[in-house]
Protein backbone atom coordinates (compact mmCIF):
# COMPACT_ATOMS: atom_id res chain seq x y z
CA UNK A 1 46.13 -13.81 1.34
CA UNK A 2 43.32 -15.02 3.80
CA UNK A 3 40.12 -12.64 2.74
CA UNK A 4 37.01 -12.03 5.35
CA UNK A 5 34.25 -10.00 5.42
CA UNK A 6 34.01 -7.47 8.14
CA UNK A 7 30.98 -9.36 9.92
CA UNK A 8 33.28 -12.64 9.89
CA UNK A 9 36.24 -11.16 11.42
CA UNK A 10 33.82 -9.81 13.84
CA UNK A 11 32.01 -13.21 14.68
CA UNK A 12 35.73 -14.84 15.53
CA UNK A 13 35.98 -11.99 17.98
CA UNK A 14 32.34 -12.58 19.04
CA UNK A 15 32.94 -16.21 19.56
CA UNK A 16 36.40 -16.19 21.46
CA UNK A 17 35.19 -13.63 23.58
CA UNK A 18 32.08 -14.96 24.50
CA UNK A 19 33.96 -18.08 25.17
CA UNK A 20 36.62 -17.39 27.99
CA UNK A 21 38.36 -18.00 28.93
CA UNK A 22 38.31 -21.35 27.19
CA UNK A 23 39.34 -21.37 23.69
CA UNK A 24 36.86 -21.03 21.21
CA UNK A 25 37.14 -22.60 17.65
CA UNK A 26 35.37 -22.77 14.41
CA UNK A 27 36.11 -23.52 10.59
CA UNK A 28 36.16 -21.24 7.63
CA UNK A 29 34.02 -22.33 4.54
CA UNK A 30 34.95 -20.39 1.19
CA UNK A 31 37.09 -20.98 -1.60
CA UNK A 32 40.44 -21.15 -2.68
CA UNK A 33 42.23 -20.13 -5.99
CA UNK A 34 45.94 -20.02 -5.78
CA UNK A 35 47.22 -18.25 -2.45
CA UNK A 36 44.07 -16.60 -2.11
CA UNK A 37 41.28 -17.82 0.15
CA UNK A 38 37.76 -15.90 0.51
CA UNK A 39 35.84 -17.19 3.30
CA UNK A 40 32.05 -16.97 2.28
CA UNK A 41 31.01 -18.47 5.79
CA UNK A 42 32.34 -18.79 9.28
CA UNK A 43 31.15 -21.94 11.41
CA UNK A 44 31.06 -22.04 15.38
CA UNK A 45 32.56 -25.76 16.77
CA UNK A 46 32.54 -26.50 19.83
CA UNK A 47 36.02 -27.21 21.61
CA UNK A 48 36.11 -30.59 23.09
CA UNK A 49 39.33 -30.37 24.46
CA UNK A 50 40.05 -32.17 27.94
CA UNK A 51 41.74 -28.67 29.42
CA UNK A 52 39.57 -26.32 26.92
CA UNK A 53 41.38 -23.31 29.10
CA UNK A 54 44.69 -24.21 27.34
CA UNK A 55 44.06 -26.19 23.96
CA UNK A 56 41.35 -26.17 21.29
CA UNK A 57 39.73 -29.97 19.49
CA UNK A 58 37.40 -29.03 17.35
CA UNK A 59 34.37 -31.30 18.15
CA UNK A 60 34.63 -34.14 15.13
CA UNK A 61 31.24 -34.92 14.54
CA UNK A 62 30.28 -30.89 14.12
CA UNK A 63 33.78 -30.23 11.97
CA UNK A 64 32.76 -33.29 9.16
CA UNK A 65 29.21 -31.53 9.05
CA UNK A 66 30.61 -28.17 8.23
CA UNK A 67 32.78 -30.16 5.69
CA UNK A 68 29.79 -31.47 4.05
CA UNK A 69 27.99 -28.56 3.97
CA UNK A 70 30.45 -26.40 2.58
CA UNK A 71 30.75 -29.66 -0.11
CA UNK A 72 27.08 -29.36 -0.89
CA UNK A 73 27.57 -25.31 -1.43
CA UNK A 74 30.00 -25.94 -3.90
CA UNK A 75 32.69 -24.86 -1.54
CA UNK A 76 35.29 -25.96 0.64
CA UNK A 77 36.84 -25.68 4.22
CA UNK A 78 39.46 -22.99 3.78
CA UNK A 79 40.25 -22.96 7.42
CA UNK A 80 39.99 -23.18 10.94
CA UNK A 81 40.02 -20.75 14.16
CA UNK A 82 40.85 -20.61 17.33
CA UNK A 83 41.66 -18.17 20.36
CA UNK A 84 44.27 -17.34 22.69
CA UNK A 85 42.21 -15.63 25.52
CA UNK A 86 45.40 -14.72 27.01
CA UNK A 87 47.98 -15.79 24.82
CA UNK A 88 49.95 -14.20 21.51
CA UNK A 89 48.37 -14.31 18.07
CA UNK A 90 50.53 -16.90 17.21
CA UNK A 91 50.39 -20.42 16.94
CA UNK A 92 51.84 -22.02 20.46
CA UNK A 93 53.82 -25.35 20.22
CA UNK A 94 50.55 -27.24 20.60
CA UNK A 95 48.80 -26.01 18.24
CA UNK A 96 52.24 -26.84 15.62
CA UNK A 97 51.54 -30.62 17.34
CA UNK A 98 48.12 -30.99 16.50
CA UNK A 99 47.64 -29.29 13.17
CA UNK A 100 46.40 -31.78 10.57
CA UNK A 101 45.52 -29.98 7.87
CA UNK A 102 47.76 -28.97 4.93
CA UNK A 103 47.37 -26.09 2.56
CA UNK A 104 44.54 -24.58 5.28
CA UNK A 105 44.70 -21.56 7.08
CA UNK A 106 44.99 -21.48 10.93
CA UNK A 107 43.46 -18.05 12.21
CA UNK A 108 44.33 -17.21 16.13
CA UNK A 109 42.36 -15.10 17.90
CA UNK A 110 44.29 -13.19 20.71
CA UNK A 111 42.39 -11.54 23.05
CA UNK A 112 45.68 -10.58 24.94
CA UNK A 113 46.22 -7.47 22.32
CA UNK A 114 44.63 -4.21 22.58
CA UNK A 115 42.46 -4.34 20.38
CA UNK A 116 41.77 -7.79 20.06
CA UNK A 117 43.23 -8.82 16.94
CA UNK A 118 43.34 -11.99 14.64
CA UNK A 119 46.01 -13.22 13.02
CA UNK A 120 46.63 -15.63 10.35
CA UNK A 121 48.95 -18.67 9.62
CA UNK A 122 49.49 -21.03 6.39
CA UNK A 123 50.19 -24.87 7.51
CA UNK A 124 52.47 -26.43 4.99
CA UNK A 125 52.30 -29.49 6.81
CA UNK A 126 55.68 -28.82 8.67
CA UNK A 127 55.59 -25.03 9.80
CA UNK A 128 53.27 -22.22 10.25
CA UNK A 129 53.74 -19.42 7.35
CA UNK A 130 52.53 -15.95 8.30
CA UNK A 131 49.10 -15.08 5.69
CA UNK A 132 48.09 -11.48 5.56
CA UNK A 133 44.35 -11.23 6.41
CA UNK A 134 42.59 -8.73 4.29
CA UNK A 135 39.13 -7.83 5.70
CA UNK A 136 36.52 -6.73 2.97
């Protein structure tokens, strides 16, 4: 289970609509303990993608800060985000390409749905398993 508090979930909305239509992305800082992750804080990153309209990058030098600072709080990067301004809540064929992180959460922001919803996705390293996001 992927746990945020209301104001996060909000702030992913914030972001990937104040973003289009490119995609907007971020990471999740928290904690982890067994299947359960609590984000404690959500981080904006820029998207340095060459066709930002269509794909997310998370800007490197911003991500590895955000992984050092959640280091120095005693936590760790839980996950990442990014929209689909007017795609599915699912992860697209790209986004299977280019994950790189195991054991993290992928949250996708469509903006397609009414309301805008996120949704959330485990990578195991091969495939995308469906998390249930619980918003406290």
């Amino acid at each position: 289970m992927f746990v945020l508090t209301r104001e996060g979930y909000d702030s992913v909305l914030d972001h990937a609509q104040a973003d289009t239509p490119r995609e907007a992305c971020g990471v999740f800082v928290g904690e982890r303990d067994g299947d359960l992750r609590r984000v404690t804080a959500v981080r904006r990153v820029p998207n340095v993608a060459d066709a930002p309209r269509m794909r997310y990058e998370l800007d490197p030098e911003a991500t590895l800060a955000v992984f050092d600072e959640a280091a120095a709080a005693g936590r760790e990067v839980v996950g990442f985000y990014h929209s689909h301004p007017v795609g599915p809540g699912r992860p697209s064929a790209t986004d299977r390409e280019h994950a790189q992180w195991p054991d993290r959460v992928y949250v996708v922001a469509s903006l397609a749905a009414r309301p805008p919803i996120l949704d959330a996705w485990l990578w195991t390293g091969e495939a995308f398993e469906r998390q249930a996001i619980a918003v406290r």
